[in-house]
Every structure is written in structure tokens, then in C-alpha cells.
Protein backbone atom coordinates (compact mmCIF):
# COMPACT_ATOMS: atom_id res chain seq x y z
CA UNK A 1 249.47 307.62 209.27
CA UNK A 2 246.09 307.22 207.23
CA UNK A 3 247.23 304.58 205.25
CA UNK A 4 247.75 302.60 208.30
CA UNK A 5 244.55 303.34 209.62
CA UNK A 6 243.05 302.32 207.14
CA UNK A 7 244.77 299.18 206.22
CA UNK A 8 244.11 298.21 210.04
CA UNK A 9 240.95 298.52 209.52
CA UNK A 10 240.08 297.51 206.04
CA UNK A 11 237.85 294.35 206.18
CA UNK A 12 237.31 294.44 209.33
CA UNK A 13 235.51 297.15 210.55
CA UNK A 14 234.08 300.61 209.57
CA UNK A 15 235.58 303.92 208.95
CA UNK A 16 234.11 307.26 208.92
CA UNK A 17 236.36 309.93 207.44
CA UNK A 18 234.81 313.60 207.22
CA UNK A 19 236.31 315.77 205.26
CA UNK A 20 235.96 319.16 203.28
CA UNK A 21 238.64 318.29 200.71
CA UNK A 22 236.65 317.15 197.42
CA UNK A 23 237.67 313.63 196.94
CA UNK A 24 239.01 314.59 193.18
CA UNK A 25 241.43 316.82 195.33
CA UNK A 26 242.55 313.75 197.66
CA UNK A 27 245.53 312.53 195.51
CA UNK A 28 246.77 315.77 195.33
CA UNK A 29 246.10 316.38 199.00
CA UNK A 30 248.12 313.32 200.67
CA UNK A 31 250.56 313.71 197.77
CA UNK A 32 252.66 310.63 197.32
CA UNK A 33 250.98 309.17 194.42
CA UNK A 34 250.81 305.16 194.99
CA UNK A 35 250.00 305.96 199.04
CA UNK A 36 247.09 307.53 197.97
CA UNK A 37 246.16 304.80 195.54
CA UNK A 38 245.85 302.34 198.12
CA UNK A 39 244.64 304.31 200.71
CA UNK A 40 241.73 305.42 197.84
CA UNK A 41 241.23 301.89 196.91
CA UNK A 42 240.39 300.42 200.14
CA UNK A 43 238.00 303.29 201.33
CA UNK A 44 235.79 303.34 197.64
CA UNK A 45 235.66 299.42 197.22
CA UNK A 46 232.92 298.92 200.09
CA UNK A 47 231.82 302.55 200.76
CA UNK A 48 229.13 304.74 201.06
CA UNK A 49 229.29 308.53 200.55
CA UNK A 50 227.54 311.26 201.55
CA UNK A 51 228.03 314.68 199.74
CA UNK A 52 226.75 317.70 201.33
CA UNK A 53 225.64 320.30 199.57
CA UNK A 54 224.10 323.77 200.37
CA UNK A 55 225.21 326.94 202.13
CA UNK A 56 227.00 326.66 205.40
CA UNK A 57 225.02 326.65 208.12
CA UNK A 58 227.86 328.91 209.83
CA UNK A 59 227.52 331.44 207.38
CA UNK A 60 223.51 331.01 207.95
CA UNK A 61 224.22 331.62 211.58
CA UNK A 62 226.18 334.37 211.08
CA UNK A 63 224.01 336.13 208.76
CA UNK A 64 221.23 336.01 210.98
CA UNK A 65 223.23 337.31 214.25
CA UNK A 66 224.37 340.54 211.78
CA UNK A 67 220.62 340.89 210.96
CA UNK A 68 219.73 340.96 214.43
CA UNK A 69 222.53 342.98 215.99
């Protein structure tokens, strides 16, 4: 299903995919080797990413209900 997403929409338009899956994980996340190829290769020729980094700001939220409960 997400490699016809995104070959609908390859050239065309953009795409925003979130995810918390590392991208050196993806291939071994969708699995079938040349789908995920071609499904890499059209979202990394034109992109842009974002990494996040830093602690979760559920677990900041959480900590600070504990500390005030």
C-alpha cells in the first residue's frame, strides 16, 4: 500500500511520512527487499528530513505530573 502511495505521488506532489522507525531500520521494516528499494528511492531523491532528537516530551509530562502528585 505505501509503495503505491508513493508512486502516485512521486513527482507530483508532496509527501509527509512521520515515523519513529529509524530509516536504517526501514528495509527491514516493510521487508520485501526490492519494494522497499523503490519505495526508498523515490522518497530520498527530492527530500528533506527532519530528525528529532531529545527526550520525549511524554515522558517530560509524565515526570512532572509524578512530581506533583
Amino acid at each position: 500500500a505505501l509503495m503505491d502511495i508513493v508512486e502516485q505521488k512521486y513527482d507530483k506532489t508532496s509527501i509527509i511520512i512521520a515515523a519513529q522507525i529509524p530509516v536504517k531500520n526501514w528495509h527491514e521494516t516493510i521487508g520485501e527487499g526490492t519494494i522497499a528499494d523503490a519505495i526508498l528511492d523515490r522518497m530520498v531523491h527530492s527530500s528533506h528530513r527532519i530528525e528529532l532528537t531529545g527526550e520525549s516530551m511524554r515522558k517530560n509530562k509524565m515526570k512532572k505530573t509524578q512530581i506533583n502528585s
